[in-house]
N, C-alpha and C. Protein backbone atom coordinates (compact mmCIF):
# COMPACT_ATOMS: atom_id res chain seq x y z
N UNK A 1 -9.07 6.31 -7.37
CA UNK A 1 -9.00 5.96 -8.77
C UNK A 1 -10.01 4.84 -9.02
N UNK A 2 -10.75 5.05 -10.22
CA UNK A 2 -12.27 3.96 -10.44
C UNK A 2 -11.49 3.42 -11.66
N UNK A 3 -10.41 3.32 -12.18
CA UNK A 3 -9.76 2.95 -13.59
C UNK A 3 -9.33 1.56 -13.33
N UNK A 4 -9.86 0.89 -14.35
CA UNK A 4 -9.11 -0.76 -14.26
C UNK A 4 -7.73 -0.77 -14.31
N UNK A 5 -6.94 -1.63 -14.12
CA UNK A 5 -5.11 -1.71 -14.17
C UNK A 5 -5.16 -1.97 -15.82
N UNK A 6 -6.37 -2.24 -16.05
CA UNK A 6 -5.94 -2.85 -17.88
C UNK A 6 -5.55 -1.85 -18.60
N UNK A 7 -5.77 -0.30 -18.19
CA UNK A 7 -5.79 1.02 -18.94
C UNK A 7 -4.45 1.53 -17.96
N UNK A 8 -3.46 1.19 -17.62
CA UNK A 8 -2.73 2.07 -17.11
C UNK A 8 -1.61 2.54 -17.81
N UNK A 9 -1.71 1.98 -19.06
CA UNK A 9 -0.45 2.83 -19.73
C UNK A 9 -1.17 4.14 -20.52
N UNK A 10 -2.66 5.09 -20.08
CA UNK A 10 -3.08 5.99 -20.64
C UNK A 10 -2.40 6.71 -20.20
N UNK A 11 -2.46 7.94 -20.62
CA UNK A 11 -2.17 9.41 -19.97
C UNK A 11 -2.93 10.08 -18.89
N UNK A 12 -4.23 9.39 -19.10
CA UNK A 12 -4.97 9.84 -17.38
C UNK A 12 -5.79 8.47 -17.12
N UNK A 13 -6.14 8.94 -15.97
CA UNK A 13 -7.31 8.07 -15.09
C UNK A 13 -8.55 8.76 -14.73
N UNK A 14 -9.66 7.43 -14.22
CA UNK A 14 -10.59 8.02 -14.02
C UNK A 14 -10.47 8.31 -12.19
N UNK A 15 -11.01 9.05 -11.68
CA UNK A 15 -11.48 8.94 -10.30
C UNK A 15 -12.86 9.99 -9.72
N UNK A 16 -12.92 9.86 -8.90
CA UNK A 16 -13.78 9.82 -7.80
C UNK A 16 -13.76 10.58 -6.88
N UNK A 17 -13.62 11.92 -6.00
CA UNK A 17 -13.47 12.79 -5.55
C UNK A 17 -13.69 12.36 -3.96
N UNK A 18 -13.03 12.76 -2.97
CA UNK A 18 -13.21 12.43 -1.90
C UNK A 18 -14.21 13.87 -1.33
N UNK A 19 -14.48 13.65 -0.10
CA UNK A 19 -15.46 14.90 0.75
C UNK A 19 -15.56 14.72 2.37
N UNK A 20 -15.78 15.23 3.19
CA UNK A 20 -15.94 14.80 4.15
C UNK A 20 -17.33 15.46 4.30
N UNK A 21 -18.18 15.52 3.30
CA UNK A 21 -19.66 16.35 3.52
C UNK A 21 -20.57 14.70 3.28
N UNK A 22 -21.42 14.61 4.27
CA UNK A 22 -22.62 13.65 3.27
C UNK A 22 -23.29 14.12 3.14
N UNK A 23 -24.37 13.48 2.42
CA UNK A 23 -25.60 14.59 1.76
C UNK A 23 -26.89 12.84 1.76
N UNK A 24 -27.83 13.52 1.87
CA UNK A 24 -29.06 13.08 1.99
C UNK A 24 -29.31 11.29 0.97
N UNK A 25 -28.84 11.64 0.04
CA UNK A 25 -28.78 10.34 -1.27
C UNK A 25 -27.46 9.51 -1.34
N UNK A 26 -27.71 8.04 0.01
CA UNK A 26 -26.35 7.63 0.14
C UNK A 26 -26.02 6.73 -0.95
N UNK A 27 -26.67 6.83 -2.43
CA UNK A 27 -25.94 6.16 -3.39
C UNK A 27 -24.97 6.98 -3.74
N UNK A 28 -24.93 8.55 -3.76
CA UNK A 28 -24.31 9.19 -4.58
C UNK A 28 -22.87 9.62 -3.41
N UNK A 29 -22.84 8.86 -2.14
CA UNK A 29 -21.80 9.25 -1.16
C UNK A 29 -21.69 7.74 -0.71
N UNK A 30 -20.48 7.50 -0.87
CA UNK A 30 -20.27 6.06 0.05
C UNK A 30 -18.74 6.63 0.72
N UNK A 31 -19.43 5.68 2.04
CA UNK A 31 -18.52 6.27 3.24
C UNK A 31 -16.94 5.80 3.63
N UNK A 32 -16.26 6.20 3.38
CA UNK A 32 -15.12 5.37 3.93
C UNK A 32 -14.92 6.11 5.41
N UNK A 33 -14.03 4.55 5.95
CA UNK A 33 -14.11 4.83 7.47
C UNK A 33 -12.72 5.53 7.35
N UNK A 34 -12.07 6.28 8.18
CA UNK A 34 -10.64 6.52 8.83
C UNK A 34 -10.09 5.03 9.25
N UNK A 35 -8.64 5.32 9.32
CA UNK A 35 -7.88 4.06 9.38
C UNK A 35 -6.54 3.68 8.53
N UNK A 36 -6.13 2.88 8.93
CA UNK A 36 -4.64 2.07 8.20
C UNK A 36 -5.43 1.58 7.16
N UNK A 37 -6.36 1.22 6.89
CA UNK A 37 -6.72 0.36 5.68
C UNK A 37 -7.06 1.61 4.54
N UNK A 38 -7.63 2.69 4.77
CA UNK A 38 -7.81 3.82 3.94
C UNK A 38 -6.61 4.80 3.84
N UNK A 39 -6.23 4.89 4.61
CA UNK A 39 -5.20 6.05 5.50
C UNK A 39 -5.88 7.50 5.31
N UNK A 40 -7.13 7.38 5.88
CA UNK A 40 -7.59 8.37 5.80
C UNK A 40 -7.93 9.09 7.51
N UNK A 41 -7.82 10.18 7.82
CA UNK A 41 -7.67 10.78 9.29
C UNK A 41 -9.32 10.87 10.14
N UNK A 42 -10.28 11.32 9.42
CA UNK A 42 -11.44 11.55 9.39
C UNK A 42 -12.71 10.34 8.20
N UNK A 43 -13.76 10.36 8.65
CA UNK A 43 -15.03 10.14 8.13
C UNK A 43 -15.11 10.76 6.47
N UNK A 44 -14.86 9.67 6.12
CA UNK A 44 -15.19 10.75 4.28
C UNK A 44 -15.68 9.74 3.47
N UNK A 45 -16.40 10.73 2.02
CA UNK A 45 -16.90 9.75 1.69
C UNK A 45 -16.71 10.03 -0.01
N UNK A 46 -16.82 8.82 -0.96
CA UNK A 46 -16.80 9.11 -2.24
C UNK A 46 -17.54 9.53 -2.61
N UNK A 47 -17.41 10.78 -3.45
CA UNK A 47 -18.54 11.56 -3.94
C UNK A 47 -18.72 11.13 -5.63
N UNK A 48 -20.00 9.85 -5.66
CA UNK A 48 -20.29 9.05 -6.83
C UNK A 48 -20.37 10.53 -8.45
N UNK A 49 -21.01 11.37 -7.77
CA UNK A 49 -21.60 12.16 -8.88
C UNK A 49 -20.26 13.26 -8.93
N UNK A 50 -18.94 13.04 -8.71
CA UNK A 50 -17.69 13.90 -9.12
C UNK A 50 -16.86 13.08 -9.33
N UNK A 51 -17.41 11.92 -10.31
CA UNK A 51 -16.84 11.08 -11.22
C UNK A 51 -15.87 12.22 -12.49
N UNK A 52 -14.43 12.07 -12.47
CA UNK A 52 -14.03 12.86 -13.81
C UNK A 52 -12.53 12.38 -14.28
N UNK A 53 -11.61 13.03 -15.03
CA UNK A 53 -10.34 12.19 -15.37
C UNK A 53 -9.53 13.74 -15.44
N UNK A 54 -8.23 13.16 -14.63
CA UNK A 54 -7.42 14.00 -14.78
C UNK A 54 -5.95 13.18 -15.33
N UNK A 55 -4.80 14.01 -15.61
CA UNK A 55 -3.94 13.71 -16.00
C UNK A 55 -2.93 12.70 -14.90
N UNK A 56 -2.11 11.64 -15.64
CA UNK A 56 -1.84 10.42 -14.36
C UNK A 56 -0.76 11.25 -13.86
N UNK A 57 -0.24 12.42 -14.25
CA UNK A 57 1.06 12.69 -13.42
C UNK A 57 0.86 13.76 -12.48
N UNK A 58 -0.67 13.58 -12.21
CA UNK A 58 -0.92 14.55 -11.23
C UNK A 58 -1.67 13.47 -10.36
N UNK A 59 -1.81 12.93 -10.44
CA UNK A 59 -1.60 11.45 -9.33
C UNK A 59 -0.78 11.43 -8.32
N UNK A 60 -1.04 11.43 -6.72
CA UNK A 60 0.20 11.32 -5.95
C UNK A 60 0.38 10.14 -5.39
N UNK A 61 1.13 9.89 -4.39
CA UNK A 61 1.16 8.48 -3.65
C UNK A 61 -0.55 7.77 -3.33
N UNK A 62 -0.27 6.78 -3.53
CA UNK A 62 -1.34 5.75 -2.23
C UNK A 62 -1.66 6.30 -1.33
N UNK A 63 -3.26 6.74 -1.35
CA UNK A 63 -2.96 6.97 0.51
C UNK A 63 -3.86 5.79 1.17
N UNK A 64 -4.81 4.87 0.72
CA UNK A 64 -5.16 3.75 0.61
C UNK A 64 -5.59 3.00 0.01
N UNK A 65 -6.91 1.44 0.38
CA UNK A 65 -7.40 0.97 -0.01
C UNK A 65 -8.77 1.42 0.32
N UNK A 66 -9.82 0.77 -0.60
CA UNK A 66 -10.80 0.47 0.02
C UNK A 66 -11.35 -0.81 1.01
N UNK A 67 -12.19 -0.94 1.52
CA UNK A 67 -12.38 -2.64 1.98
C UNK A 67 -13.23 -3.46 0.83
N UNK A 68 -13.70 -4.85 0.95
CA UNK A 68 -14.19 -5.04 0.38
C UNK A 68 -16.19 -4.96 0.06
N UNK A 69 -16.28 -4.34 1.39
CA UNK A 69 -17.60 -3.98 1.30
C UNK A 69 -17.74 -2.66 0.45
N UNK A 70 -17.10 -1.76 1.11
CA UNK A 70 -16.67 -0.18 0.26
C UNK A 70 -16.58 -1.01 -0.96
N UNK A 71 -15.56 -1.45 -1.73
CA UNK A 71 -15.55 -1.48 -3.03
C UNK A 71 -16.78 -1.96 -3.97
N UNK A 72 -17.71 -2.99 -3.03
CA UNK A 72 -18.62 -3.36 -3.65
C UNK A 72 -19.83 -2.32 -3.59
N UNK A 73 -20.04 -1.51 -2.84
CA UNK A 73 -20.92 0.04 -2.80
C UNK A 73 -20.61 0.40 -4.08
N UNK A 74 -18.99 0.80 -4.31
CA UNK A 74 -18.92 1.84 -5.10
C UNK A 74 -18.95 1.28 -6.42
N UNK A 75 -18.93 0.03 -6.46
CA UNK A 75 -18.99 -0.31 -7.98
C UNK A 75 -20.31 -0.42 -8.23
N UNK A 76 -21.22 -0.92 -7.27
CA UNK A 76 -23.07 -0.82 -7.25
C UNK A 76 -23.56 0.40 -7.59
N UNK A 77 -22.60 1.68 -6.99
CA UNK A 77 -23.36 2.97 -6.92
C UNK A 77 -22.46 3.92 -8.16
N UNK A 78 -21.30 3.20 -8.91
CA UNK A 78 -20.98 3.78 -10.06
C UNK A 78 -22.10 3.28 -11.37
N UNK A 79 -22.47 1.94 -10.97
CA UNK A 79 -22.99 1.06 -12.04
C UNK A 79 -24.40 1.96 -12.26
N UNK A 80 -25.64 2.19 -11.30
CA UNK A 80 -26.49 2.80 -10.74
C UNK A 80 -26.31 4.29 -11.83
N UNK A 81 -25.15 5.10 -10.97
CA UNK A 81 -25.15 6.43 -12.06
C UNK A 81 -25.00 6.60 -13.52
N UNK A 82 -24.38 5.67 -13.57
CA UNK A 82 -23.85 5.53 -15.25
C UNK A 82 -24.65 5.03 -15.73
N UNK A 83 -25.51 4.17 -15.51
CA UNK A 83 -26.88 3.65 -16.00
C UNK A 83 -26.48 2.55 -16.51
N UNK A 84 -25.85 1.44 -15.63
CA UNK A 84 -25.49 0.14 -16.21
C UNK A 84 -25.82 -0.94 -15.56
N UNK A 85 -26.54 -0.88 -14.81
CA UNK A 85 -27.73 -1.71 -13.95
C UNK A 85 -28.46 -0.98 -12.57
């Protein structure tokens, strides 16, 4: 989820699509590692350009965080696509 907490009483959110594919242009893929801090099993990565919004009650549990390096990628490489620096 790329949605601030300030918007959470909408009806959807924004997010970010996970993959375990990378591809050549690592702005548009940032990597998260596997781990307790992601809870993710495998190598995957956010796929910047399958930015979209779905409905919040199709939202399931937590399955993690990001770190704070990851988060600062993905806000560099959302800012980048969207054309906001």
């Amino acid at each position: 989820m790329v949605q601030s907490e300030l918007f959470e009483d909408t009806g959807s959110v924004v997010v970010c699509l996970l993959t375990t594919q990378e591809t050549g242009a690592p702005l548009l893929r940032i990597a998260v590692e596997p781990g307790a801090v992601s809870g993710l099993a495998s190598p995957s990565y956010i796929a910047i350009e399958k930015i979209t919004t779905i409905r919040r009650d199709r939202v399931g549990q937590v399955l993690g965080r990001l770190t704070d390096d990851e988060l600062v990628a993905l806000t560099r490489s959302l800012a980048v696509f969207l054309g906001f620096g």
